[in-house]
N, C-alpha and C. Protein backbone atom coordinates (compact mmCIF):
# COMPACT_ATOMS: atom_id res chain seq x y z
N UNK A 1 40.86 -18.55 9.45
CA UNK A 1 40.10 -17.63 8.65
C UNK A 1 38.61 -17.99 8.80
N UNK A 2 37.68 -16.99 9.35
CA UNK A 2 36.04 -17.46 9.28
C UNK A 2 35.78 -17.03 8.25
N UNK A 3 34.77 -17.44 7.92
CA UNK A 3 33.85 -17.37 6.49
C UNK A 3 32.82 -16.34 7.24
N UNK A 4 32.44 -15.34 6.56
CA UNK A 4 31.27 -14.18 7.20
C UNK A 4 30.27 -14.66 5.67
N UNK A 5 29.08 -15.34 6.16
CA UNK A 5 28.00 -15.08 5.17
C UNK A 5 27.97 -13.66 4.51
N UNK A 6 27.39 -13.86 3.45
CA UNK A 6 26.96 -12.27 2.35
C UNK A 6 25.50 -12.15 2.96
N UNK A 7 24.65 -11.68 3.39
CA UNK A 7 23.95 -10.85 3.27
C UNK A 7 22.89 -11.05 1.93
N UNK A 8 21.79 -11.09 1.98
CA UNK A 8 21.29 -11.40 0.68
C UNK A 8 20.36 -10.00 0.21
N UNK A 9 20.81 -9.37 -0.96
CA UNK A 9 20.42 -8.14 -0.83
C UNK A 9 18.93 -8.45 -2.19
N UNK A 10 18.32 -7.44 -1.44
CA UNK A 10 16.41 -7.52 -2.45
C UNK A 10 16.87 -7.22 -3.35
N UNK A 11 16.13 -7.86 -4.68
CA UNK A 11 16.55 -7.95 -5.90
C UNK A 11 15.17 -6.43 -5.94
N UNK A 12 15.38 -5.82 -7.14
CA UNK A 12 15.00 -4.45 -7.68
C UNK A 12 13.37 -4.91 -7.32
N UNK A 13 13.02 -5.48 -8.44
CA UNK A 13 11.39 -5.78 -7.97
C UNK A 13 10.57 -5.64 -7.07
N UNK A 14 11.25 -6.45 -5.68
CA UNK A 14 11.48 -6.24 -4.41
C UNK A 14 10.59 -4.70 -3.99
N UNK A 15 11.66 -4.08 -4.38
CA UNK A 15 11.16 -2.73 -3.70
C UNK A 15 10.64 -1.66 -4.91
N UNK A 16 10.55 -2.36 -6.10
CA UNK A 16 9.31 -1.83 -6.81
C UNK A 16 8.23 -2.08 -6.27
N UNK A 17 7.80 -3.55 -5.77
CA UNK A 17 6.64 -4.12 -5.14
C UNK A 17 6.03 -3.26 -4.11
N UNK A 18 7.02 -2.88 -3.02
CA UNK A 18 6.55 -2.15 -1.97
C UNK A 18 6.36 -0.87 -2.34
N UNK A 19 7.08 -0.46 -3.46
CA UNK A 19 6.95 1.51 -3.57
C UNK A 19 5.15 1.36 -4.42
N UNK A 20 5.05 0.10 -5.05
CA UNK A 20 3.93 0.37 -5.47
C UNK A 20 2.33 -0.13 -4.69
N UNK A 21 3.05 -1.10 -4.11
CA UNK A 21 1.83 -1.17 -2.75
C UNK A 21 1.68 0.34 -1.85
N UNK A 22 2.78 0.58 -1.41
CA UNK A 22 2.52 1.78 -0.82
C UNK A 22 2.01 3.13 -1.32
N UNK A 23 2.00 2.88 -3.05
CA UNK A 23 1.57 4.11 -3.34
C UNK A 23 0.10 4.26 -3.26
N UNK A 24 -0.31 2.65 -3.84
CA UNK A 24 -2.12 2.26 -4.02
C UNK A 24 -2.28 2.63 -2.00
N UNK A 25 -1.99 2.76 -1.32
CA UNK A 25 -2.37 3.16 0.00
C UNK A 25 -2.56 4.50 -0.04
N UNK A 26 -1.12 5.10 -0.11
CA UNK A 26 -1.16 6.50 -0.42
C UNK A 26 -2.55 7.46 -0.82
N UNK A 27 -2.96 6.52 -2.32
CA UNK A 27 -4.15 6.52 -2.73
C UNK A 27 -5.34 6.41 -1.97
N UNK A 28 -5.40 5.44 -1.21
CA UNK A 28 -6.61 5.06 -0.71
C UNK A 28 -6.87 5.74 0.48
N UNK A 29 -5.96 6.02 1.05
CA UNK A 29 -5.74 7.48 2.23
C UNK A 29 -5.95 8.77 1.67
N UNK A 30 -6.16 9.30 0.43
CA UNK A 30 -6.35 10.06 -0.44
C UNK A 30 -7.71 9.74 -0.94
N UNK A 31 -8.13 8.84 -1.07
CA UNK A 31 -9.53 8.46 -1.99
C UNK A 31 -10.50 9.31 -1.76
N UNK A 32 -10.47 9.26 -0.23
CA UNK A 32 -12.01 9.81 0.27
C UNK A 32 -12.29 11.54 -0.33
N UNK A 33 -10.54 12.09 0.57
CA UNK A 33 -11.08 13.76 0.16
C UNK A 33 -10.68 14.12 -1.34
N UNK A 34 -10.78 12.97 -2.44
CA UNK A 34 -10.56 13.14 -3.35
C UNK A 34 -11.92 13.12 -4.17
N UNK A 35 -13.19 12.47 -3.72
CA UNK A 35 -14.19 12.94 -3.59
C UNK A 35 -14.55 14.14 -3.83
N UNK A 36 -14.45 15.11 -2.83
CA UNK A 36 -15.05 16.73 -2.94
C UNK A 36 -14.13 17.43 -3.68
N UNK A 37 -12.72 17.02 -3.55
CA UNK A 37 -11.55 17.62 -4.65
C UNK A 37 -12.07 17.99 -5.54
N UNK A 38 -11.96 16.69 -6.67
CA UNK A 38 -12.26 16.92 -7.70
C UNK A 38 -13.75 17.35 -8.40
N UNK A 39 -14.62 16.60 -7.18
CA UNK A 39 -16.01 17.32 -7.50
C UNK A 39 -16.53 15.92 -8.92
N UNK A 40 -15.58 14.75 -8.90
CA UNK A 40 -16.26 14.24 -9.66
C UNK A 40 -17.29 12.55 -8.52
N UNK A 41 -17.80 13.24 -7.71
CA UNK A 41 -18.75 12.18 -6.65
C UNK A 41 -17.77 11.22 -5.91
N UNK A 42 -18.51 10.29 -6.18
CA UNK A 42 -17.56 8.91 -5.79
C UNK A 42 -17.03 7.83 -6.96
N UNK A 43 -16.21 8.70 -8.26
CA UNK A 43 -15.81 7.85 -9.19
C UNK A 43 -14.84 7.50 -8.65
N UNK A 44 -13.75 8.64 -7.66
CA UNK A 44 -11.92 7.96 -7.13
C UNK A 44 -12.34 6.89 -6.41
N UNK A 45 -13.61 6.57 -5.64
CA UNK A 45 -13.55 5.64 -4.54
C UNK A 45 -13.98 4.24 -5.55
N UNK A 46 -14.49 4.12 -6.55
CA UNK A 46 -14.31 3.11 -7.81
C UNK A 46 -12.86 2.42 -7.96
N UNK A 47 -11.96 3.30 -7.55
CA UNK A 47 -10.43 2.89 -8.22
C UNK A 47 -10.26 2.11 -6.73
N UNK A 48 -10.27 2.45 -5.39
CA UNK A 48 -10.23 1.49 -4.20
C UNK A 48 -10.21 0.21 -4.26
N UNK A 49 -11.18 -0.78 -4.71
CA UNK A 49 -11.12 -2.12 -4.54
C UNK A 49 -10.03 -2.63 -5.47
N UNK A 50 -9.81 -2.39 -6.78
CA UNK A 50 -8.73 -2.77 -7.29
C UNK A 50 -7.64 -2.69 -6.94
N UNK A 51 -7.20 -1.37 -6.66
CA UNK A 51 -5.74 -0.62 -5.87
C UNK A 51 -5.52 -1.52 -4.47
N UNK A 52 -6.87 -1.60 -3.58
CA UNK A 52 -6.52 -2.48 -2.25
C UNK A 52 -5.85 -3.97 -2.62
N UNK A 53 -6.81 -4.81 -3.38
CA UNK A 53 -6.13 -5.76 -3.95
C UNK A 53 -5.07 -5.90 -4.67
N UNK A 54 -4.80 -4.95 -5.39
CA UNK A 54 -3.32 -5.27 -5.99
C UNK A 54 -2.31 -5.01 -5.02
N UNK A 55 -2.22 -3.95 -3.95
CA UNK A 55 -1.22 -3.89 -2.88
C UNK A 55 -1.16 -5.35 -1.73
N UNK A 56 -2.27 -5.84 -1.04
CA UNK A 56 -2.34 -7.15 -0.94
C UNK A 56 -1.78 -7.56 -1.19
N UNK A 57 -1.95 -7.94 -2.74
CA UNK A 57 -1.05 -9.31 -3.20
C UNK A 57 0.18 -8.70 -3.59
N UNK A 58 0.71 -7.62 -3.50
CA UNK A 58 2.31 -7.48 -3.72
C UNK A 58 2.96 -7.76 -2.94
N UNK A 59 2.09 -6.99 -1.27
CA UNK A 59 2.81 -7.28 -0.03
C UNK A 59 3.07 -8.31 0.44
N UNK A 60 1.92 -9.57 0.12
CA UNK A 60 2.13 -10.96 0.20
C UNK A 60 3.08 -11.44 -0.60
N UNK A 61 3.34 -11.09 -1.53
CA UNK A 61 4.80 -11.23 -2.47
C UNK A 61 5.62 -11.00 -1.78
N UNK A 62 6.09 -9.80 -1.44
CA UNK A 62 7.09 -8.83 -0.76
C UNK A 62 7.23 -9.95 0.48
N UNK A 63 6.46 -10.50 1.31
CA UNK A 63 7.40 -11.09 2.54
C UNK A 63 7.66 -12.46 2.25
N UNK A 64 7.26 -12.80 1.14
CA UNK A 64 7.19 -14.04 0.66
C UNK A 64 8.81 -14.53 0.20
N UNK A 65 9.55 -13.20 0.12
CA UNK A 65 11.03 -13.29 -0.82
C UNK A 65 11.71 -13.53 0.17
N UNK A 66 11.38 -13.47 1.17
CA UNK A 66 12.79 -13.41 2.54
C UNK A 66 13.23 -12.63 3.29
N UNK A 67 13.47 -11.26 2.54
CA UNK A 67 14.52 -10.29 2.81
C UNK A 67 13.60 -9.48 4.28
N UNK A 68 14.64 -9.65 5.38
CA UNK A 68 13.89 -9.35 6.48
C UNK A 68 13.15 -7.82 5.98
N UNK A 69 14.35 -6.98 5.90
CA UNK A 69 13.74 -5.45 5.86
C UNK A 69 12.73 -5.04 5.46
N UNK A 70 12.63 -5.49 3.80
CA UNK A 70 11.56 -6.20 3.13
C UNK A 70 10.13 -6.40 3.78
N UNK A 71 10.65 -7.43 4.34
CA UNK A 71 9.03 -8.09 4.81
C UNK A 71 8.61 -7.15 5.79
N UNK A 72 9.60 -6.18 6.65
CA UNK A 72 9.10 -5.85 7.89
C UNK A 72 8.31 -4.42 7.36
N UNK A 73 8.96 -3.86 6.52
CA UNK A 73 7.93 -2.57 5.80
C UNK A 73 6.92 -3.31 4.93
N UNK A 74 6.79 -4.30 4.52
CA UNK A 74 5.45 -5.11 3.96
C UNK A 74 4.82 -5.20 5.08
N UNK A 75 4.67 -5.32 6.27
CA UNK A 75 4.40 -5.13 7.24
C UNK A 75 3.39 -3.87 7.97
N UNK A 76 4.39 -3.17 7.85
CA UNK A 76 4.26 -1.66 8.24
C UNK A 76 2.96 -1.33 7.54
N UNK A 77 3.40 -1.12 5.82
CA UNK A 77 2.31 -0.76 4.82
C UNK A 77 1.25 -1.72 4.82
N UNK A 78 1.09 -3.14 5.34
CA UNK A 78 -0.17 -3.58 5.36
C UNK A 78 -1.16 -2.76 6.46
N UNK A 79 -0.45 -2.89 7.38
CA UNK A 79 -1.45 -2.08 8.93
C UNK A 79 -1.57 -0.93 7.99
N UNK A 80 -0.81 -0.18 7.59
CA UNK A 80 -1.44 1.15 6.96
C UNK A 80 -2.38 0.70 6.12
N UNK A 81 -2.43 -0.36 5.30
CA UNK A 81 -3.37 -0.10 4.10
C UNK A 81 -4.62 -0.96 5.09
N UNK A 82 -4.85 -1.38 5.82
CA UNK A 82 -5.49 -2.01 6.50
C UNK A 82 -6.50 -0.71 7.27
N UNK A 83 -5.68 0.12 7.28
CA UNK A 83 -6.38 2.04 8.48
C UNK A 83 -7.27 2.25 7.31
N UNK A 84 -6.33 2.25 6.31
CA UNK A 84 -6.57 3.20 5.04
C UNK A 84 -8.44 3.14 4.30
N UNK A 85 -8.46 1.90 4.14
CA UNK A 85 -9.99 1.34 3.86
C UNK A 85 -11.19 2.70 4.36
N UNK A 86 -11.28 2.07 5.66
CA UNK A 86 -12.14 2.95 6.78
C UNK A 86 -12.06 4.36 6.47
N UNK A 87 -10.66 4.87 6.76
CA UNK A 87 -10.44 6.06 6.75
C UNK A 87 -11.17 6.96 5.89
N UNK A 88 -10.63 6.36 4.05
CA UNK A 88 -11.17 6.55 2.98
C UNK A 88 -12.76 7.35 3.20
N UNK A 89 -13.23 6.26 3.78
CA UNK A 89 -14.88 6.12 3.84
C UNK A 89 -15.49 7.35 4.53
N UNK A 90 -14.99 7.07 6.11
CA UNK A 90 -15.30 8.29 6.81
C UNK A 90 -15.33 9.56 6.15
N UNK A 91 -13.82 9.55 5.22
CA UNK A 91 -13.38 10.95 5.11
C UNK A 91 -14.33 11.20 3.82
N UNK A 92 -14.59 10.89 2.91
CA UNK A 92 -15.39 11.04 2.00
C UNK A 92 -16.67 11.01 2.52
N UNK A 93 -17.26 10.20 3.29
CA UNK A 93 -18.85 10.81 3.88
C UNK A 93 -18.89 12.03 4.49
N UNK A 94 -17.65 12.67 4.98
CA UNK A 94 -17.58 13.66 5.82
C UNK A 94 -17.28 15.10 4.93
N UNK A 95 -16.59 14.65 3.99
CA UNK A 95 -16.47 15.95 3.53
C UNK A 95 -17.66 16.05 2.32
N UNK A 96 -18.22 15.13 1.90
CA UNK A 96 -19.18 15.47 1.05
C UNK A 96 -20.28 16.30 1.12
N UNK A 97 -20.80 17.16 0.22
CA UNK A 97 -21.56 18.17 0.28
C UNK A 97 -23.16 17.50 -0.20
């Protein structure tokens, strides 16, 4: 009889961590033409430095736990939130009136 290891499955947090890193991206890929959106200047691009940092340190959490899958979309969403910065910027200098 072999013994088959279990599999160690992400505890909930886990992928609260990433749905909420990925959302502060979401955001920050949003920041810029949120700018002329709302027509209120550059107050959304105020919320950026906090939102970048708190996804950071989740994602550094997130690969910190083990769970390959885990780490490899902590991964993914860093390079995105890593585009995201710049992007922000451009896109808000660009669409501003």
């Amino acid at each position: 009889m072999t013994v088959v290891p279990q599999e160690r499955r992400a505890p909930v947090g886990v992928w609260v961590a990433l749905v909420i890193a990925a959302a502060c991206t979401v955001y920050e890929l949003l920041a810029g033409a949120l700018v002329e959106w709302t027509g209120l200047g550059f107050v959304p691009l105020l919320f950026v430095p906090p939102l970048y940092l708190t996804a950071i340190l989740l994602l550094i959490w997130v690969g910190q736990q083990g769970i390959r899958v885990a780490r490899t979309l902590a991964v993914v969403v860093g390079i995105v939130l890593a585009v995201s910065l710049p992007v922000a910027v451009v896109v808000a200098l660009r669409t501003w009136n």
